[in-house]
Protein backbone atom coordinates (compact mmCIF):
# COMPACT_ATOMS: atom_id res chain seq x y z
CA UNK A 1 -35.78 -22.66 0.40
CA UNK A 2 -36.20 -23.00 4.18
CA UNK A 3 -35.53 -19.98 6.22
CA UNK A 4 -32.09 -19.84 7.70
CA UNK A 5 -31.91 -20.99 11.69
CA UNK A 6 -30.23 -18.44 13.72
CA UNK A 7 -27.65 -19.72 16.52
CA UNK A 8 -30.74 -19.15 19.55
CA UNK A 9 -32.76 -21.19 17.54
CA UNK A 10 -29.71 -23.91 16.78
CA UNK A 11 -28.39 -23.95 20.48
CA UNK A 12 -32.22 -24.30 22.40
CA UNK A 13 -31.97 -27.69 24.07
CA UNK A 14 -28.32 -28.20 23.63
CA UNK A 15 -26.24 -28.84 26.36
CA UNK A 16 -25.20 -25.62 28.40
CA UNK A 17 -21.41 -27.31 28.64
CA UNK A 18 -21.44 -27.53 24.63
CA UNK A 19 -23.10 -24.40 24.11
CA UNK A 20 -20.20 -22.74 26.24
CA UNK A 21 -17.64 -24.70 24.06
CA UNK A 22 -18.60 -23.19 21.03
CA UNK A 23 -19.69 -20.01 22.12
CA UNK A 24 -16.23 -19.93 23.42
CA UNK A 25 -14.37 -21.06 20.12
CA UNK A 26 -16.49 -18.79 17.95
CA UNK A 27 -16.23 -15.91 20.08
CA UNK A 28 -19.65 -15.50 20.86
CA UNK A 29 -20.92 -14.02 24.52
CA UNK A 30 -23.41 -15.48 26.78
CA UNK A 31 -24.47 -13.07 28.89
CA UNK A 32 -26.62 -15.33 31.20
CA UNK A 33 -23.26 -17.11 31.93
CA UNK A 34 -21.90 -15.96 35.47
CA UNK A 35 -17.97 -16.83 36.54
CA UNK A 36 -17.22 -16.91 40.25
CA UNK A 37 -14.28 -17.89 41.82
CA UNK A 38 -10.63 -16.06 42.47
CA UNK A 39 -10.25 -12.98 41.11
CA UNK A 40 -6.51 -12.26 40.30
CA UNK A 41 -4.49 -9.04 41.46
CA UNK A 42 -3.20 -6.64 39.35
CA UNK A 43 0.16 -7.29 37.34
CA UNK A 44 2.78 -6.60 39.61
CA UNK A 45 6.63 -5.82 37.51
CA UNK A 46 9.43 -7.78 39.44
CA UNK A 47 13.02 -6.83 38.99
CA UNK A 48 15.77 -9.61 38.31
CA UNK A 49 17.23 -11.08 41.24
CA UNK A 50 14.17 -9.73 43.02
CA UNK A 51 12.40 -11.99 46.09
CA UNK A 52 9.24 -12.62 47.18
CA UNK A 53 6.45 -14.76 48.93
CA UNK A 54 2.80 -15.34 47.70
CA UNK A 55 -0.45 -15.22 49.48
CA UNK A 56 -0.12 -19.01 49.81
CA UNK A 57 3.31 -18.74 51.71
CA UNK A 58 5.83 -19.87 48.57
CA UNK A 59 8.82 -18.39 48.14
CA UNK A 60 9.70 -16.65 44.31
CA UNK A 61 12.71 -15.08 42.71
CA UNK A 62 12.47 -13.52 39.52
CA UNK A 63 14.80 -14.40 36.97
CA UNK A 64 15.44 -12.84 33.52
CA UNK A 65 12.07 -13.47 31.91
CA UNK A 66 10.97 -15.95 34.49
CA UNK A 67 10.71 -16.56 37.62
CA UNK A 68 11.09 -20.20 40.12
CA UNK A 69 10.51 -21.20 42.90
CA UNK A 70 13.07 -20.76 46.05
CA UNK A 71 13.43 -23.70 48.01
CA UNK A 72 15.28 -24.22 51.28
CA UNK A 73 18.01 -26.35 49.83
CA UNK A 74 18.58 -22.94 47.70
CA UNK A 75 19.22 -21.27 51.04
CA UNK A 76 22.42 -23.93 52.04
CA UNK A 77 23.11 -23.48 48.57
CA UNK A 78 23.54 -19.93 49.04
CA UNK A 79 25.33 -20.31 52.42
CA UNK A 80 27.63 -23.12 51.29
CA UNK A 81 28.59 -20.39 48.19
CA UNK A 82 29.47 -17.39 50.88
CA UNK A 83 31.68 -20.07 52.57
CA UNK A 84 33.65 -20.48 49.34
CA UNK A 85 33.39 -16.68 48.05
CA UNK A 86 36.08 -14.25 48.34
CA UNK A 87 34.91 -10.70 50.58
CA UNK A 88 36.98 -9.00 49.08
CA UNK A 89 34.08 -6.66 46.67
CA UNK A 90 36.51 -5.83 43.94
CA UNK A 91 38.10 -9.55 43.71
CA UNK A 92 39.10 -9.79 40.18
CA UNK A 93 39.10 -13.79 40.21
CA UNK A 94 37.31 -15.46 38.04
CA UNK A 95 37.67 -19.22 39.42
CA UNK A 96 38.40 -20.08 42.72
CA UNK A 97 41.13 -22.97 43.08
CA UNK A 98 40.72 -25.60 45.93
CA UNK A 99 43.47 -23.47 47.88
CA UNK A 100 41.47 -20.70 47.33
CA UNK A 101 38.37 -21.87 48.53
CA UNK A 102 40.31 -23.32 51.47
CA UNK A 103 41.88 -20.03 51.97
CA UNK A 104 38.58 -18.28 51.74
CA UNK A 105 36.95 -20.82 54.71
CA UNK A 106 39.84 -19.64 56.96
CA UNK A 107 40.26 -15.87 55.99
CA UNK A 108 37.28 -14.98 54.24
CA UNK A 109 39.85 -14.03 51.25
CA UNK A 110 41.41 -15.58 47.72
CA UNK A 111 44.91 -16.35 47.39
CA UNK A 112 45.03 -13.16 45.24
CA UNK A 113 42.98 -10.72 46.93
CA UNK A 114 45.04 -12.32 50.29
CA UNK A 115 48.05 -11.41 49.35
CA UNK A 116 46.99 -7.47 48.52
CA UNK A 117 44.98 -7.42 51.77
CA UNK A 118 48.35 -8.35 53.80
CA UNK A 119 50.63 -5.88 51.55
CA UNK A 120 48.81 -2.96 52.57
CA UNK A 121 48.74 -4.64 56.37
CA UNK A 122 52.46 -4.25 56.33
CA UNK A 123 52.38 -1.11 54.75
CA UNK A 124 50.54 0.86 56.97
CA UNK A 125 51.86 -0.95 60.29
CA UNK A 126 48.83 -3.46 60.60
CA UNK A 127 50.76 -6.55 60.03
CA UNK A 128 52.23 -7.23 63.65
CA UNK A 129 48.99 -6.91 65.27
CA UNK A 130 47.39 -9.17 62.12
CA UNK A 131 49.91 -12.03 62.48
CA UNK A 132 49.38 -11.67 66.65
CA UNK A 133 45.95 -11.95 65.94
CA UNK A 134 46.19 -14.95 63.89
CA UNK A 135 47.85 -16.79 66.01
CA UNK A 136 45.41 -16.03 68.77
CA UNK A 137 42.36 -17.66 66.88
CA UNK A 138 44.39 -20.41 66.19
CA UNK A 139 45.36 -21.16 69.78
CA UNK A 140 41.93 -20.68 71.11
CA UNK A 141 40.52 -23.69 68.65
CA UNK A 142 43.39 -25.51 69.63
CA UNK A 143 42.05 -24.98 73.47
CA UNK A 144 38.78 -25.58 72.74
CA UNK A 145 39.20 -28.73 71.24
CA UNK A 146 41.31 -30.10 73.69
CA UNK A 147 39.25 -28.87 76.74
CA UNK A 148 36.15 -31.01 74.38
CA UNK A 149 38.40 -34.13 74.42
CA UNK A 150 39.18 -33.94 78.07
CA UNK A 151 35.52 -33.39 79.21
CA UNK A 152 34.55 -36.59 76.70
CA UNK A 153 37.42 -38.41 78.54
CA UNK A 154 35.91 -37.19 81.98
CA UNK A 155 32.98 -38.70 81.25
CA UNK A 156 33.62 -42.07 79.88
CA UNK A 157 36.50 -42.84 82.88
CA UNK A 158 35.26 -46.03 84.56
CA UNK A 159 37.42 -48.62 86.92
CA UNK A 160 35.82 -51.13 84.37
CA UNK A 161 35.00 -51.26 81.23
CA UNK A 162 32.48 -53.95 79.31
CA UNK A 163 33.84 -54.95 75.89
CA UNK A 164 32.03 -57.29 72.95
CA UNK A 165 34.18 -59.59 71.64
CA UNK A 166 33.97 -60.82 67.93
CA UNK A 167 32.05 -63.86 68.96
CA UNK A 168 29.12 -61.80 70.90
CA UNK A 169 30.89 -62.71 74.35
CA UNK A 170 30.61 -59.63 76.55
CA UNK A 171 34.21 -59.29 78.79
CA UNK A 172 34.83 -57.05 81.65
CA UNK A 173 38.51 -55.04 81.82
CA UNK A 174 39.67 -53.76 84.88
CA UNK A 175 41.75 -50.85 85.10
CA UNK A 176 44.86 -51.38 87.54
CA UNK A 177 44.81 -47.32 87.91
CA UNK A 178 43.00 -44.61 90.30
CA UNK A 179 40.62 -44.11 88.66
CA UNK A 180 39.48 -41.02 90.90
CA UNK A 181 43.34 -39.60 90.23
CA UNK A 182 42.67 -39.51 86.87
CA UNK A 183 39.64 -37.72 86.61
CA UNK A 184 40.57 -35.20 89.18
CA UNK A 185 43.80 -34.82 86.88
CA UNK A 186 41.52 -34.45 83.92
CA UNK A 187 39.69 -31.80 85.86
CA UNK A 188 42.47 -29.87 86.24
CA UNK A 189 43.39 -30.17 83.22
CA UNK A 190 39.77 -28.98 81.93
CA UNK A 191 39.70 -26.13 84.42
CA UNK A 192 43.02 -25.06 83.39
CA UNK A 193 41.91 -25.03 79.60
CA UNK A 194 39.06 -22.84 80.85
CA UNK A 195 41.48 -20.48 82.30
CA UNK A 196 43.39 -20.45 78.53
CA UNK A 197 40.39 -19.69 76.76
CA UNK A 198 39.52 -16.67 79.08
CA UNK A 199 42.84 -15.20 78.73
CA UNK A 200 42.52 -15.61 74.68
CA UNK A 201 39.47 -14.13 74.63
CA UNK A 202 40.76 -11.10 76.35
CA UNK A 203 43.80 -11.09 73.78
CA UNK A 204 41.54 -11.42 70.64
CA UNK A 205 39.02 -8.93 71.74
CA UNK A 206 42.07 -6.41 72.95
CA UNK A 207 42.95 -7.07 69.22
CA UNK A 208 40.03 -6.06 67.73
CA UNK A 209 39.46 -2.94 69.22
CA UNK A 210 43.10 -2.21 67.51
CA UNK A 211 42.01 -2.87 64.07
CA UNK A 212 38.81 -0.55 65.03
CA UNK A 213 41.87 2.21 65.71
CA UNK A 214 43.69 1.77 62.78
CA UNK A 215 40.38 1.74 60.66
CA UNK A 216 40.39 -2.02 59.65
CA UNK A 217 37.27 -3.41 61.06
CA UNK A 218 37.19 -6.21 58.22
CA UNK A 219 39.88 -8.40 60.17
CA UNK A 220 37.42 -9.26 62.87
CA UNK A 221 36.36 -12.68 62.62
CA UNK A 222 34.31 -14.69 64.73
C-alpha cells in the first residue's frame, strides 16, 4: 500500500487562493499567510436611545438590540413631533386629538394638561396676567402681519400696471389715483405698525418678568 500523502505534500503547487479556501474550511493555519488592512476598535456597549457618529462622519442610534442609521429627515421628524407633543412632563395622554395637537402648536399644552395648567393659574392669582398675556401675543402677530402686507403693498404701488390677457396680449391699466398719496399713506400706516409692535413688545416682556415673580417661567413663549 502506498504511503499516505500528508496535506504539505497534497497542497505543493496548488493555488495559494484554494489552499486558503480549504485551509480556511478545515480549520487549518497558514502561518506564512499575512492579513493587512483595518484593524477594528475594541467593542464599545451602547445604551438604548444612545447617539453617536463614526470615524467616517455617520450618524448612529442604538436601538434595543440594534442599532440604524440617523438621517436628517429623522431630525424634522423629531422637530415636527415636539411641535405636536404636549410639555407638560407628567401628561397622562395617550393620543393626541387634532385639537390637541392644534392646541399644543399654540400653547405648547393638551387639551387636558391645558385645562389643569390654567386651574392652578386662577388659583394662585396667575390667570389675569395669563389671559393679558395672551392677548398680547396675539395682537403682536396680528401687527406683524399687517405691517408685512402694507410693506408688500408699498412696493408693488405703480401709476400703471402691465396685465396679460388670456390671449397673450399684454395691456397697460392706469390708475386714476395719487399714486405718491398712497404710498406715503401706506408709510404711515407701516411706521405706525412699527410703533404697535414696540409698545407690545414692552407689554409682553413687562409680562414675563411677572411670571418670573410668581415662579411660572413656563408661560414664556417666543
Amino acid at each position: 500500500m502506498a504511503k499516505r500523502k500528508s496535506w504539505d505534500e497534497k497542497s505543493k503547487g496548488m493555488h495559494k487562493s484554494r489552499k486558503l479556501i480549504i485551509d480556511t474550511v478545515f480549520g487549518r493555519e497558514d502561518n506564512t499567510q499575512r492579513v493587512h488592512g483595518y484593524e477594528g476598535k475594541g467593542y464599545v456597549k451602547r445604551e438604548v436611545g444612545e447617539v453617536w457618529t463614526d470615524s467616517d462622519g455617520k450618524k448612529w442610534k442604538q436601538e434595543n438590540g440594534f442599532k440604524v442609521a440617523v438621517t436628517e429627515m429623522d431630525d424634522v421628524r423629531q422637530f415636527l413631533d415636539k411641535l405636536t407633543t404636549c410639555h407638560d412632563e407628567k401628561c397622562e395622554t395617550t393620543k393626541y386629538t387634532y385639537s390637541d395637537k392644534k392646541l399644543i402648536r399654540k400653547t405648547g399644552y393638551c387639551i387636558n394638561c391645558l385645562h389643569k395648567k390654567e386651574r392652578v393659574l386662577r388659583d394662585d392669582g396667575t390667570w389675569p396676567f395669563y389671559e393679558d398675556y395672551k392677548i398680547t401675543r396675539n395682537k403682536l402677530d396680528y401687527v406683524r402681519d399687517l405691517k408685512a402686507q402694507m410693506e408688500e403693498a408699498l412696493r408693488g404701488v405703480k401709476q400703471q400696471l402691465e396685465m396679460v390677457s388670456e390671449d397673450g396680449r399684454i395691456e397697460t391699466w392706469t390708475w386714476d389715483v395719487d399714486v405718491e398719496q398712497v404710498k406715503k399713506d401706506l408709510q404711515r400706516d407701516i411706521d405706525g405698525a412699527y410703533d404697535a409692535i414696540e409698545a407690545l413688545l414692552e407689554r409682553k416682556a413687562a409680562l414675563e418678568d411677572k411670571f418670573r415673580e410668581l415662579n411660572h417661567p413656563e408661560l414664556i413663549r417666543n
